[in-house]
C-alpha atoms as a PDB file:
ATOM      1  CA  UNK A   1     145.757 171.803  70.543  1.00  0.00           C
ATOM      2  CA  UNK A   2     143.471 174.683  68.805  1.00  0.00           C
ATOM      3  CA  UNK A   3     146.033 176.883  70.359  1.00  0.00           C
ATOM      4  CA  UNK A   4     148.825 175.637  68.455  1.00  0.00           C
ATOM      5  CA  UNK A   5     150.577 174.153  71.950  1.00  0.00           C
ATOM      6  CA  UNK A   6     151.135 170.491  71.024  1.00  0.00           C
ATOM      7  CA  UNK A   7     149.228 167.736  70.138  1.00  0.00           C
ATOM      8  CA  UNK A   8     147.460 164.832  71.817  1.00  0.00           C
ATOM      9  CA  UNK A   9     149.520 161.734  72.955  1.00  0.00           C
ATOM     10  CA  UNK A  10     148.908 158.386  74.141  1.00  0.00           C
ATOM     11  CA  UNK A  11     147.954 159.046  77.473  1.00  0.00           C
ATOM     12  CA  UNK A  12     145.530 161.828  76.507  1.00  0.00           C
ATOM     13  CA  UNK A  13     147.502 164.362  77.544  1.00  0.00           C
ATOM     14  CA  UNK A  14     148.976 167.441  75.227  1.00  0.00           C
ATOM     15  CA  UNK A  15     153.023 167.173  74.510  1.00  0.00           C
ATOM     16  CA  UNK A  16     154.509 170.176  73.485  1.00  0.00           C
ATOM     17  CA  UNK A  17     156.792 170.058  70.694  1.00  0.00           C
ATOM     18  CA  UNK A  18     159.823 170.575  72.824  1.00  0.00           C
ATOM     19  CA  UNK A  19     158.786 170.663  76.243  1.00  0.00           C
ATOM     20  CA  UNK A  20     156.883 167.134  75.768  1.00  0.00           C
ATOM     21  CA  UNK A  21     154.596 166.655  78.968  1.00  0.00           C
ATOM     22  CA  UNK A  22     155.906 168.639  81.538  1.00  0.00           C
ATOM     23  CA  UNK A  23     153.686 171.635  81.013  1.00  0.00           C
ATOM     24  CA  UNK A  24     150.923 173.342  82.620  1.00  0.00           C
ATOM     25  CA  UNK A  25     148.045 175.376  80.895  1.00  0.00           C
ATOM     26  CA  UNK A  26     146.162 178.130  82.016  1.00  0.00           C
ATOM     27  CA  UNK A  27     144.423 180.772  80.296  1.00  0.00           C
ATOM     28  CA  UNK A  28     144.294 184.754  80.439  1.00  0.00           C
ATOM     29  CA  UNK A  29     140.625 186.211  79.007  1.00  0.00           C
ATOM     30  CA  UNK A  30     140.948 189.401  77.040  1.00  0.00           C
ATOM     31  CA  UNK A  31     139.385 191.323  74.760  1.00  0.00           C
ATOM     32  CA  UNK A  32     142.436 192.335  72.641  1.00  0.00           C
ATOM     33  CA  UNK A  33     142.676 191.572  69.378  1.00  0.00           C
ATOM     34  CA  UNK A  34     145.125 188.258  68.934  1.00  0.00           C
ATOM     35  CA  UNK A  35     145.710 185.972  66.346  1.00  0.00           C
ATOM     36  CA  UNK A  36     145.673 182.382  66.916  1.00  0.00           C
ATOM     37  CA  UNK A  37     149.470 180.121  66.949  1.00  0.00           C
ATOM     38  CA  UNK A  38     149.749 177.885  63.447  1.00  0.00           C
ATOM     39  CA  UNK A  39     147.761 174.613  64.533  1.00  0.00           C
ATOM     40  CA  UNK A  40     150.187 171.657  65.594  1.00  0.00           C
ATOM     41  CA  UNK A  41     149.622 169.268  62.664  1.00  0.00           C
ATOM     42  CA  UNK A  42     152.350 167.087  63.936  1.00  0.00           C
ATOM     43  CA  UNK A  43     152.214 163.880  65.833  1.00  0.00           C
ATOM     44  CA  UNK A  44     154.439 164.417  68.922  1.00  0.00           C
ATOM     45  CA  UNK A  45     153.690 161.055  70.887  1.00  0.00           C
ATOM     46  CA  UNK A  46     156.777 158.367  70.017  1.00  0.00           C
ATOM     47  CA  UNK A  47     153.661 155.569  70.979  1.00  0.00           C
ATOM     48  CA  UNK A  48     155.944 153.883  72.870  1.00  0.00           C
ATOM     49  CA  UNK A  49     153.005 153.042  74.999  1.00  0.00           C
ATOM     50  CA  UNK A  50     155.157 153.638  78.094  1.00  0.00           C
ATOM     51  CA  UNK A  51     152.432 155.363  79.694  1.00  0.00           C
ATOM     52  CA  UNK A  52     149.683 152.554  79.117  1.00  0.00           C
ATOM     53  CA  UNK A  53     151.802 149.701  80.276  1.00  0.00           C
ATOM     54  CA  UNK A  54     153.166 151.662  83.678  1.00  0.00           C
ATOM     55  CA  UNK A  55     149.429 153.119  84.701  1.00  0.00           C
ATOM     56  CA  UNK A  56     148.642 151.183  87.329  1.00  0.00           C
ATOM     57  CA  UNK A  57     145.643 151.925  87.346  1.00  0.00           C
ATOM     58  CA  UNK A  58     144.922 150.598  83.907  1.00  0.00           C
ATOM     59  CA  UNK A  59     143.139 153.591  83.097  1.00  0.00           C
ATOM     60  CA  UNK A  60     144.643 153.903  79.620  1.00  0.00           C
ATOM     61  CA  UNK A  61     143.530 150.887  78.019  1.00  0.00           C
ATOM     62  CA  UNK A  62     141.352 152.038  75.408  1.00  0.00           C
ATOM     63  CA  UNK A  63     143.028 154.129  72.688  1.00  0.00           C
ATOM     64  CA  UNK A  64     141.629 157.547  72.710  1.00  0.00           C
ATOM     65  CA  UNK A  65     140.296 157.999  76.433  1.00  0.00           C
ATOM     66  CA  UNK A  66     141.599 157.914  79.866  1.00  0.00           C
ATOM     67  CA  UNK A  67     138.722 156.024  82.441  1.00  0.00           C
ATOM     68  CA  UNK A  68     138.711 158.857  84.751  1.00  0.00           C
ATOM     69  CA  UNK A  69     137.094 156.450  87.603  1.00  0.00           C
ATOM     70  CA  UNK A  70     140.282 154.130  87.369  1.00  0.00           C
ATOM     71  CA  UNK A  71     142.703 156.734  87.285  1.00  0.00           C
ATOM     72  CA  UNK A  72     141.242 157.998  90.471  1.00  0.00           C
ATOM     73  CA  UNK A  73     140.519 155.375  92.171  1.00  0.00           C
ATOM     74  CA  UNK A  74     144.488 154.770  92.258  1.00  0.00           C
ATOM     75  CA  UNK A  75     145.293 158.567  92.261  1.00  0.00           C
ATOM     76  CA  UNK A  76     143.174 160.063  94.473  1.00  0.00           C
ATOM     77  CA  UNK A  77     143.036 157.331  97.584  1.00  0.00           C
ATOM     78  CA  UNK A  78     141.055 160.093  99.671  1.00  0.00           C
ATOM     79  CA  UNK A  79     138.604 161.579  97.087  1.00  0.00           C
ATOM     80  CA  UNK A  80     135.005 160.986  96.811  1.00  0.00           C
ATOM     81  CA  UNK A  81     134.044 157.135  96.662  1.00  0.00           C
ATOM     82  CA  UNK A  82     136.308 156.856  99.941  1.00  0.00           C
ATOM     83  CA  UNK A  83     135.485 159.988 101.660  1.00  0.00           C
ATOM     84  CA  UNK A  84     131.736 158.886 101.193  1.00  0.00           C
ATOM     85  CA  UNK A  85     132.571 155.770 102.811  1.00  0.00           C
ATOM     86  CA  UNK A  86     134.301 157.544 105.674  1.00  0.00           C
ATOM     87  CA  UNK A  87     131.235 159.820 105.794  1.00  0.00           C
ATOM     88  CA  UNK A  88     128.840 156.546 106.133  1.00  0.00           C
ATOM     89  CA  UNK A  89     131.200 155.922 109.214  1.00  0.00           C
ATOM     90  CA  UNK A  90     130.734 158.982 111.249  1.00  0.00           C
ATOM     91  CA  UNK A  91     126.950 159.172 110.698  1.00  0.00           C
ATOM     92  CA  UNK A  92     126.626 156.005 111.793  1.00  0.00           C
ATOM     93  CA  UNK A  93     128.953 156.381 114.996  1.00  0.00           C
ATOM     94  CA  UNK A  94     128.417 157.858 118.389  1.00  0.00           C
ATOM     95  CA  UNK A  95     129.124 161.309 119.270  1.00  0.00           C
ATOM     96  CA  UNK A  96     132.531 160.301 121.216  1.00  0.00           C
ATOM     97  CA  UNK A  97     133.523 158.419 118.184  1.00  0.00           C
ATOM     98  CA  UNK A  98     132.704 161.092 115.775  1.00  0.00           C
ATOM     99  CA  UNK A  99     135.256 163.139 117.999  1.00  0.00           C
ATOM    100  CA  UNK A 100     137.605 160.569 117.744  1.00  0.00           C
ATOM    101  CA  UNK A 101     137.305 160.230 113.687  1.00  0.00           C
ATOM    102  CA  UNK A 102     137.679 164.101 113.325  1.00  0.00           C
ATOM    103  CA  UNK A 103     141.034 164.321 115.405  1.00  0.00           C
ATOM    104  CA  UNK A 104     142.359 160.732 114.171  1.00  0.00           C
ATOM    105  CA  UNK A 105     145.090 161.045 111.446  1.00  0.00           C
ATOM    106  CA  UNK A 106     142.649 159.053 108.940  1.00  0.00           C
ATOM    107  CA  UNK A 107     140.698 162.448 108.622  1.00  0.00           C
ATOM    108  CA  UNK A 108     143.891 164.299 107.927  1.00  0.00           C
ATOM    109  CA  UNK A 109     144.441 162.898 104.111  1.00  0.00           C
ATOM    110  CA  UNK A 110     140.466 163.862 103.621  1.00  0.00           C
ATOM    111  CA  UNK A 111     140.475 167.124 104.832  1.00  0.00           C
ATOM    112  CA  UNK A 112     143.685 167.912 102.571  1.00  0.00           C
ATOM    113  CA  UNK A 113     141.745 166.856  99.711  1.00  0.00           C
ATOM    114  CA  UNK A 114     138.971 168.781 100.179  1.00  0.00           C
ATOM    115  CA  UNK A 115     141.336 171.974 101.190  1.00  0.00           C
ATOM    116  CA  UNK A 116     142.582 172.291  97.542  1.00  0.00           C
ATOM    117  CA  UNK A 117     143.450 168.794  95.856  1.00  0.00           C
ATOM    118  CA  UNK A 118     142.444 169.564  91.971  1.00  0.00           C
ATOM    119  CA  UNK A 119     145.154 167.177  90.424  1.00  0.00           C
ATOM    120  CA  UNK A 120     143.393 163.831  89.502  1.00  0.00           C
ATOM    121  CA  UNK A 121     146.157 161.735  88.143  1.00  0.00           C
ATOM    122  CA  UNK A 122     148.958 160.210  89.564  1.00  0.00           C
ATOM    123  CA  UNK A 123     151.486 161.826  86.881  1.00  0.00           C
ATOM    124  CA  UNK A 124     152.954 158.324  86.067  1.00  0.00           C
ATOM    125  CA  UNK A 125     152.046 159.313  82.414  1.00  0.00           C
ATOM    126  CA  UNK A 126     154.002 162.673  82.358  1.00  0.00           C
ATOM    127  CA  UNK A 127     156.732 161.616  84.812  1.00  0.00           C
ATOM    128  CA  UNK A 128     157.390 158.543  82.183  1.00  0.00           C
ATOM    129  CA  UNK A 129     156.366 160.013  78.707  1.00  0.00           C
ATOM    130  CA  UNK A 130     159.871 160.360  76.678  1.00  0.00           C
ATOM    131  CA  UNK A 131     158.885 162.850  74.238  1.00  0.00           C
ATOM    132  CA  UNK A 132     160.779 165.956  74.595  1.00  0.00           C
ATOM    133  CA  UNK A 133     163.008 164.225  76.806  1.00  0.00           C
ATOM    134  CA  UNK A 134     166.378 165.482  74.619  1.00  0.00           C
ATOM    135  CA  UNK A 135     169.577 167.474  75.153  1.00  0.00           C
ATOM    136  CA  UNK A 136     168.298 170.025  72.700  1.00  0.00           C
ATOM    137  CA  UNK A 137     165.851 171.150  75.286  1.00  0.00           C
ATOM    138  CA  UNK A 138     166.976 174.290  77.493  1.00  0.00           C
ATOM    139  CA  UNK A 139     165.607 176.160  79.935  1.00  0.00           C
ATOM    140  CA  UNK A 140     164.106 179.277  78.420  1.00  0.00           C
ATOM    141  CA  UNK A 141     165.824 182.749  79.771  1.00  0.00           C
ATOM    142  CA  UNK A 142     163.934 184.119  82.561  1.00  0.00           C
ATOM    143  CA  UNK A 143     162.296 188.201  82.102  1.00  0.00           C
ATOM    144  CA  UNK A 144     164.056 190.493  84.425  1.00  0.00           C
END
């Protein structure tokens, strides 16, 4: 938002002006002199509340904040709480069944998680959000 790239919607998340929700931010550090975009003063978010009654993880509930444990909890079936639980598991098993655990295709999802997994939402809040959603919108041309 400082940047001048959208503003905040319902579901916590920036919408561009014209792209809406499907966007992805990442940043460049320099030390050239830039000037900043004109802050987005505008309200971009219809509040439908499309995204609060389809999370299903109910993670939206409160205006203003997304509960990051519910959202995950739902999101992320193989993060943390339940790869501590599968952890509790092989500890507590023999060395035969510690084997077993690390070639069964339950340690599979875990191991992709921990390979890379940063996403921690299940996108039903971007995949759903209408704004920017129009036939005005065009793919922008493509530097060659």
């Amino acid at each position: 938002m400082a940047a001048g790239l959208g503003s905040f919607g319902r579901h916590n998340l920036v919408i561009h002006p014209v792209l809406g929700t499907r966007v992805t931010f990442t940043a460049v550090v320099t030390n050239l002199e830039m000037e900043s975009d004109t802050r987005v003063t505008e309200d971009h978010c219809l509040h439908c509340n499309i995204c609060v009654d389809n999370c299903p993880a109910g993670a939206l509930n409160e205006e203003g904040r997304t509960d990051l444990r519910k959202c995950m909890e739902v999101s992320q079936p193989f993060g943390a709480n339940s790869f501590l639980g599968y952890l509790r598991k092989f500890v507590n098993s023999s060395a035969e069944e510690q084997e077993g655990m690390l070639k069964s295709f339950t340690f599979l999802p875990f191991y992709q998680a921990l390979s890379g997994a940063r996403e921690y939402n299940c996108f039903n809040c971007q995949k759903l959000c209408p704004a920017g959603r129009h036939e005005s919108v065009t793919k922008p041309a493509m530097a060659g």
